[in-house]
Protein backbone atom coordinates (compact mmCIF):
# COMPACT_ATOMS: atom_id res chain seq x y z
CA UNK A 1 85.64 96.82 40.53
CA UNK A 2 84.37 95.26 43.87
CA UNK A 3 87.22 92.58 43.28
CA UNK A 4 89.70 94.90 42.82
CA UNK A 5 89.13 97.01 46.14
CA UNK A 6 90.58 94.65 48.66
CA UNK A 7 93.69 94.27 46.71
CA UNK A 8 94.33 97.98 46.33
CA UNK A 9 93.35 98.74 50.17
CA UNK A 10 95.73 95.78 51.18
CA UNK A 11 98.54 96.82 48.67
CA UNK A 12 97.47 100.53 50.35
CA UNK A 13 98.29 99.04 53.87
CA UNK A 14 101.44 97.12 53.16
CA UNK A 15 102.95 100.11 51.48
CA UNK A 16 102.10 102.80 54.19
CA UNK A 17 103.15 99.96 56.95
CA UNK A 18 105.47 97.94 54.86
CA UNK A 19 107.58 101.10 53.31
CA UNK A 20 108.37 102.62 57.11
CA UNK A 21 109.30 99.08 58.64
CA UNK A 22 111.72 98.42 55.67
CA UNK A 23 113.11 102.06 55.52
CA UNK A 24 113.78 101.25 59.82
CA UNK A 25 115.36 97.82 59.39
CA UNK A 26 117.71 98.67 56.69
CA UNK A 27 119.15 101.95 58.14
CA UNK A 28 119.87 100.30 61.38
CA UNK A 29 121.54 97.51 59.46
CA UNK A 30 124.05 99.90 57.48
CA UNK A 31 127.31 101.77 58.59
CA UNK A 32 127.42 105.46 59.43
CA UNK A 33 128.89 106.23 56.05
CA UNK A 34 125.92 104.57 53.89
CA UNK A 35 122.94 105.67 56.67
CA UNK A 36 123.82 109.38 55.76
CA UNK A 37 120.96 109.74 53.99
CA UNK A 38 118.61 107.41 54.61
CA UNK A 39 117.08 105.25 51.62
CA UNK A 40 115.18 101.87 50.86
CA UNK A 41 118.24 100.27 50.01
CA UNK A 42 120.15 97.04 51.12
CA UNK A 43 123.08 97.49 52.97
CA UNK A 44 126.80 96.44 51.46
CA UNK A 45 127.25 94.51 54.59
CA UNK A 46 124.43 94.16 57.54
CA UNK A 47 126.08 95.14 61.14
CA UNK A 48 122.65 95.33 63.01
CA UNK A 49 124.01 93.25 65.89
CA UNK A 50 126.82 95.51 66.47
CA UNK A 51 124.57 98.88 65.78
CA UNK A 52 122.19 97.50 68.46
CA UNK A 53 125.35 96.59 71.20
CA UNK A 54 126.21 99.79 70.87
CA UNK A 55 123.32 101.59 71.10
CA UNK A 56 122.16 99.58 74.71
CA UNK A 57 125.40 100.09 75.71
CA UNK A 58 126.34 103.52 74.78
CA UNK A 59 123.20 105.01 74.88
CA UNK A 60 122.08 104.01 78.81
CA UNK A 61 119.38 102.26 77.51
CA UNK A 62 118.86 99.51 80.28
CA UNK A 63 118.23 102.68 82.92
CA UNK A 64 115.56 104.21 80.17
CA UNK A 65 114.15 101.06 79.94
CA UNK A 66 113.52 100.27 83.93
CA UNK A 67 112.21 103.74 83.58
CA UNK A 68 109.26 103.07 80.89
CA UNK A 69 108.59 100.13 82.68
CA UNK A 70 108.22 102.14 86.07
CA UNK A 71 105.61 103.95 84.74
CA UNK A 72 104.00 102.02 82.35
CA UNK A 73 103.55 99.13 84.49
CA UNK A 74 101.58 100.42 87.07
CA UNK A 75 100.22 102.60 84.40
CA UNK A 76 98.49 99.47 82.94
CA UNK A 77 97.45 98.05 85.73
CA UNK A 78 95.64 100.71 87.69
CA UNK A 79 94.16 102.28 84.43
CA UNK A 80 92.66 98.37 83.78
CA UNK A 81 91.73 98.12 86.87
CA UNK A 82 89.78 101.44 87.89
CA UNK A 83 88.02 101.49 84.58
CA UNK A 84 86.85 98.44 84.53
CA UNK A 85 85.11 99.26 87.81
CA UNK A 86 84.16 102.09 86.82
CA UNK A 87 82.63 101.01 83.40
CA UNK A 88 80.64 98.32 84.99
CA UNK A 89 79.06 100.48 87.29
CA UNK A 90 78.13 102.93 84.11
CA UNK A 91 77.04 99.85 82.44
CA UNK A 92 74.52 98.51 85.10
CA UNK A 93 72.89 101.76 86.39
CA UNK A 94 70.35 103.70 84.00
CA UNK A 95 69.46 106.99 85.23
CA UNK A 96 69.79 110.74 83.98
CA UNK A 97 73.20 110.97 86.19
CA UNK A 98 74.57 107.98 85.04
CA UNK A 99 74.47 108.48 81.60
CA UNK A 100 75.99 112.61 82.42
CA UNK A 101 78.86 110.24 84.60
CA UNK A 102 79.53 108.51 81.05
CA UNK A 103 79.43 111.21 78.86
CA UNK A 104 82.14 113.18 81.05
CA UNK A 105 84.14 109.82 81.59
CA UNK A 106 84.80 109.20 77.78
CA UNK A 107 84.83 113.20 77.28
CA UNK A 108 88.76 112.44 77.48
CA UNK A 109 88.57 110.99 74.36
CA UNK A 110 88.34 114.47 72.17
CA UNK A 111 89.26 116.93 74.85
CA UNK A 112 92.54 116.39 75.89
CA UNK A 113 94.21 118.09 78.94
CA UNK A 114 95.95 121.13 78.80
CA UNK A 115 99.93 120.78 79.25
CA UNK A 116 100.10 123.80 81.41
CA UNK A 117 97.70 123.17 83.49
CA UNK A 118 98.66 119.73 84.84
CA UNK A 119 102.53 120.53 85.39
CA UNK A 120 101.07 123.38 87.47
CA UNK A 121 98.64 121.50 89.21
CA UNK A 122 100.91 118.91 89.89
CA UNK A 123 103.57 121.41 91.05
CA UNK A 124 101.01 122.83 93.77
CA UNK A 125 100.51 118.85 95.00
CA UNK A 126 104.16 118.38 95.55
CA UNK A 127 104.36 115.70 92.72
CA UNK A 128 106.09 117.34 89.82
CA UNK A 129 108.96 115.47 88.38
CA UNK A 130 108.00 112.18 90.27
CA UNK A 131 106.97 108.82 88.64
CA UNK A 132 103.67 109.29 91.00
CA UNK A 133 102.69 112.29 89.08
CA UNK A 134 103.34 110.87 86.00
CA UNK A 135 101.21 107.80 86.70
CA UNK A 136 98.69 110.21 87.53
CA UNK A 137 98.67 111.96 84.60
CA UNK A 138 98.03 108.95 82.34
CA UNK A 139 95.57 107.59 84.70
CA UNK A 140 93.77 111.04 84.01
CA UNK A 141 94.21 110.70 80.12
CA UNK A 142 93.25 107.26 79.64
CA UNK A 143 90.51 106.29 81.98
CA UNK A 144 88.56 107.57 79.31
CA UNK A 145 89.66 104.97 76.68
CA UNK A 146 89.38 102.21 78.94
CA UNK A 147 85.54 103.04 80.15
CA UNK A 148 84.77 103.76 76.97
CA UNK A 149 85.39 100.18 75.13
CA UNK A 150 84.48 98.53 78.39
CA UNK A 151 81.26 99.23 78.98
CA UNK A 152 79.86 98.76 75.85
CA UNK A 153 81.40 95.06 76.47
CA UNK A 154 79.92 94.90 79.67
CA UNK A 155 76.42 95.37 77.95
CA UNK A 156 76.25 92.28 76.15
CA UNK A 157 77.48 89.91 79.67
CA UNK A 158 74.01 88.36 80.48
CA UNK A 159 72.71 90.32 84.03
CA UNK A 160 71.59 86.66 85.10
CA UNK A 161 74.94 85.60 85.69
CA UNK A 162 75.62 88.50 88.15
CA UNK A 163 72.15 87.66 89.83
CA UNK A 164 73.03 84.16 90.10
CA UNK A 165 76.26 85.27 92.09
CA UNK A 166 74.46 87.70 94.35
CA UNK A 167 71.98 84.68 95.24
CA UNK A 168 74.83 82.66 96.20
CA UNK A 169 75.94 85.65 98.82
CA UNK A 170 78.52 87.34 96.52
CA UNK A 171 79.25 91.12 97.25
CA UNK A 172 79.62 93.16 94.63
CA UNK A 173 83.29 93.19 94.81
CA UNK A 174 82.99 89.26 94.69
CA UNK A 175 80.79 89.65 91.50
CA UNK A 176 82.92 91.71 89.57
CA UNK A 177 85.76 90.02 90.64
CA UNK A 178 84.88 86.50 89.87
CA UNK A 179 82.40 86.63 87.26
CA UNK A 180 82.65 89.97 85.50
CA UNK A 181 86.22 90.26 85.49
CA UNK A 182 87.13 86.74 83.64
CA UNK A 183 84.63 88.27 81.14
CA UNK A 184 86.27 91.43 80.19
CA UNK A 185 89.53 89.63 79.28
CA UNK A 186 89.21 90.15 75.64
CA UNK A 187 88.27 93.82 76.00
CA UNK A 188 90.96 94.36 78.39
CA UNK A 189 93.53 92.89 76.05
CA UNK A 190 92.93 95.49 73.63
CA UNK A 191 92.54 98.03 76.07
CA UNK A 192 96.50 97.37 76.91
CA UNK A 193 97.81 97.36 73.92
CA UNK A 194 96.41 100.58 73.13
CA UNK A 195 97.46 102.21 76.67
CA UNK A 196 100.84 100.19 76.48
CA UNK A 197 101.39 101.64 72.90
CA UNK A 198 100.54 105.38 73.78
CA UNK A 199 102.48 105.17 77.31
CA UNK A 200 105.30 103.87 76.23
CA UNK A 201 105.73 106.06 73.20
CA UNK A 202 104.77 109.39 74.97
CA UNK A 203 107.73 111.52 75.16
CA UNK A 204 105.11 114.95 75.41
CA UNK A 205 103.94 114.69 78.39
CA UNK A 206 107.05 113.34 79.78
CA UNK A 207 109.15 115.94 79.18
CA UNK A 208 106.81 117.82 80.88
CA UNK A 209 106.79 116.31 83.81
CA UNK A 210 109.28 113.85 84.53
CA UNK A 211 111.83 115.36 81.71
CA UNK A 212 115.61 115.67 83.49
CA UNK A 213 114.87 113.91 86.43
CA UNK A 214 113.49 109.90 85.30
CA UNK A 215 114.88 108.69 81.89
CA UNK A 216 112.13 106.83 79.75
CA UNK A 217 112.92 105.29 76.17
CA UNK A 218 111.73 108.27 73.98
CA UNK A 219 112.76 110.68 76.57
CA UNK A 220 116.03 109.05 76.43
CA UNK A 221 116.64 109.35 72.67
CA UNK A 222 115.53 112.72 72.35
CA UNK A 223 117.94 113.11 75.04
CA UNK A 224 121.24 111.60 72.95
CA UNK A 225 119.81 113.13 69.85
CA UNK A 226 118.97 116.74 70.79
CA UNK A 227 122.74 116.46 72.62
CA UNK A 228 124.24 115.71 69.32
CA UNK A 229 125.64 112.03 70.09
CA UNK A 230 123.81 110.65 67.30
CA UNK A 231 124.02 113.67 65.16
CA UNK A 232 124.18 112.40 61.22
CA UNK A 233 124.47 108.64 62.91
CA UNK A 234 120.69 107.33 61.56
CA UNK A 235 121.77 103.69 62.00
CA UNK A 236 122.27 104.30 65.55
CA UNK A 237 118.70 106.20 65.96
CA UNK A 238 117.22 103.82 63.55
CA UNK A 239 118.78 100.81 65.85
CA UNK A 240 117.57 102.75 69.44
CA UNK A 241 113.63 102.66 67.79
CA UNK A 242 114.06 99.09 66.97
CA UNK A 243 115.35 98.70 70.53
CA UNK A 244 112.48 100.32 71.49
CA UNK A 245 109.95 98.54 69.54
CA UNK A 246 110.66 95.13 70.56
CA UNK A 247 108.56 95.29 73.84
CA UNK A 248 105.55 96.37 71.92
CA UNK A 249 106.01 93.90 69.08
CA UNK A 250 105.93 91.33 72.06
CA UNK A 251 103.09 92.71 73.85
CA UNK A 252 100.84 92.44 70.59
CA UNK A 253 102.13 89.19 69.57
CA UNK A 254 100.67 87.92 73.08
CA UNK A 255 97.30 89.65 72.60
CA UNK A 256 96.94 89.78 69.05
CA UNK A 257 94.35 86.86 69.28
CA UNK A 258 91.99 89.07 71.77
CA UNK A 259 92.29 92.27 69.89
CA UNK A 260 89.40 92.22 67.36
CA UNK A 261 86.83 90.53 69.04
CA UNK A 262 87.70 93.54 71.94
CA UNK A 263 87.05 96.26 69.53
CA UNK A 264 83.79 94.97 68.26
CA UNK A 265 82.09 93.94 71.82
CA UNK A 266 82.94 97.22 73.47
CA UNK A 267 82.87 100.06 70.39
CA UNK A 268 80.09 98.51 68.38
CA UNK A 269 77.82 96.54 70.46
């Protein structure tokens, strides 16, 4: 029985994963007359290149692209980078307010922010329907992810080292900068897949906030779909989510290698 129970959990996996992917690729390969209703089956003759020309073209997808990667970019970068800093402070200090600092850092985790609430905050702050608010409102969701699996990593990095910097006559931004930082790279590989792959999916808070006034991917194709463009043509919606995969396939592939060993030294240890 104990034999058996990888091979069912991994024939488990590739059918939940596998049965999606294949259901994806297929449809976008097909005509609009067979992707009517969508099945596992092989197309009578594969046209995925021309589904996927015109898709970017007809759709506007190069605009909803430069407008994921508006946000998400600096998205990634300042969530990284503030909660990091953050997470190494949490990590090195031990004290009653510290550890009440930590709990409502990572309280983002299971209490999510009300909708309402942040479009009319934002709306008071003048930043409504701008890329700035936007970027703030991620940065306010997932700070919370990234100090979480950070400082657990930080944990297990030797104090010594830090000591041996400060004898030197390193600052602390020096320290973290030069000796914690190249540290965290494994952590922080994880850490942007996971924001990179909830970013650049989120079409919730989007619409929201930015919705009408900055095109994003999913925005976008809720946008041509709702309108009725694609309406009954699945191998054109199938081909825009393939589109819109590819950066995210590419992101992984890059940090794939970094991924596990991030999970265990900043969730477990």
């Amino acid at each position: 029985m104990r034999r058996v129970q990888p091979f069912a959990a991994l024939l488990l996996t590739a059918v939940l994963i596998g049965v999606p992917l294949w259901l994806v690729v297929v449809t976008a390969g097909k005509s609009q007359g067979e992707a009517v209703d969508p099945d596992l089956s092989l197309p009578s003759h594969w046209q995925l290149l021309d589904n996927l020309r015109e898709v970017w073209t007809q759709a506007d997808v190069p605009a909803a692209f430069f407008g994921s990667m508006l946000i998400v970019a600096p998205t990634v970068v300042l969530v990284l980078i503030l909660g990091s800093m953050a997470a190494w402070v949490l990590a090195r200090r031990s004290s009653r307010l510290t550890a009440t600092l930590y709990a409502l850092g990572i309280s983002g985790i299971i209490l999510p922010p009300a909708v309402v609430t942040v479009v009319l905050l934002l709306r008071q702050l003048g930043l409504a329907g701008t890329v700035i608010g936007m970027i703030c409102v991620y940065l306010g969701i997932y700070l919370s992810t990234v100090i979480f699996f950070v400082t657990g990593f930080v944990r297990t990095i030797p104090v010594a080292l830090e000591e041996a910097a400060q004898i030197d006559g390193a600052g602390p931004v020096l320290v973290f900068r030069r000796v914690v930082l190249p540290l965290l790279r494994p952590v922080l590989a994880t850490a942007t897949i996971l924001i990179c792959l909830y970013v650049w999916n989120d079409v919730f808070y989007a619409f929201f906030v930015v919705g009408g006034r900055l095109d994003t991917l999913p925005l976008n194709l809720f946008r041509v779909a709702s309108a009725g463009l694609y309406l009954n043509n699945w191998h054109l919606i199938f081909a825009y989510v393939m589109l819109m995969s590819l950066p995210l396939v590419a992101v992984f592939a890059v940090a794939q290698r970094r991924l596990i060993s991030g999970i265990t030294g900043g969730a477990v240890k």
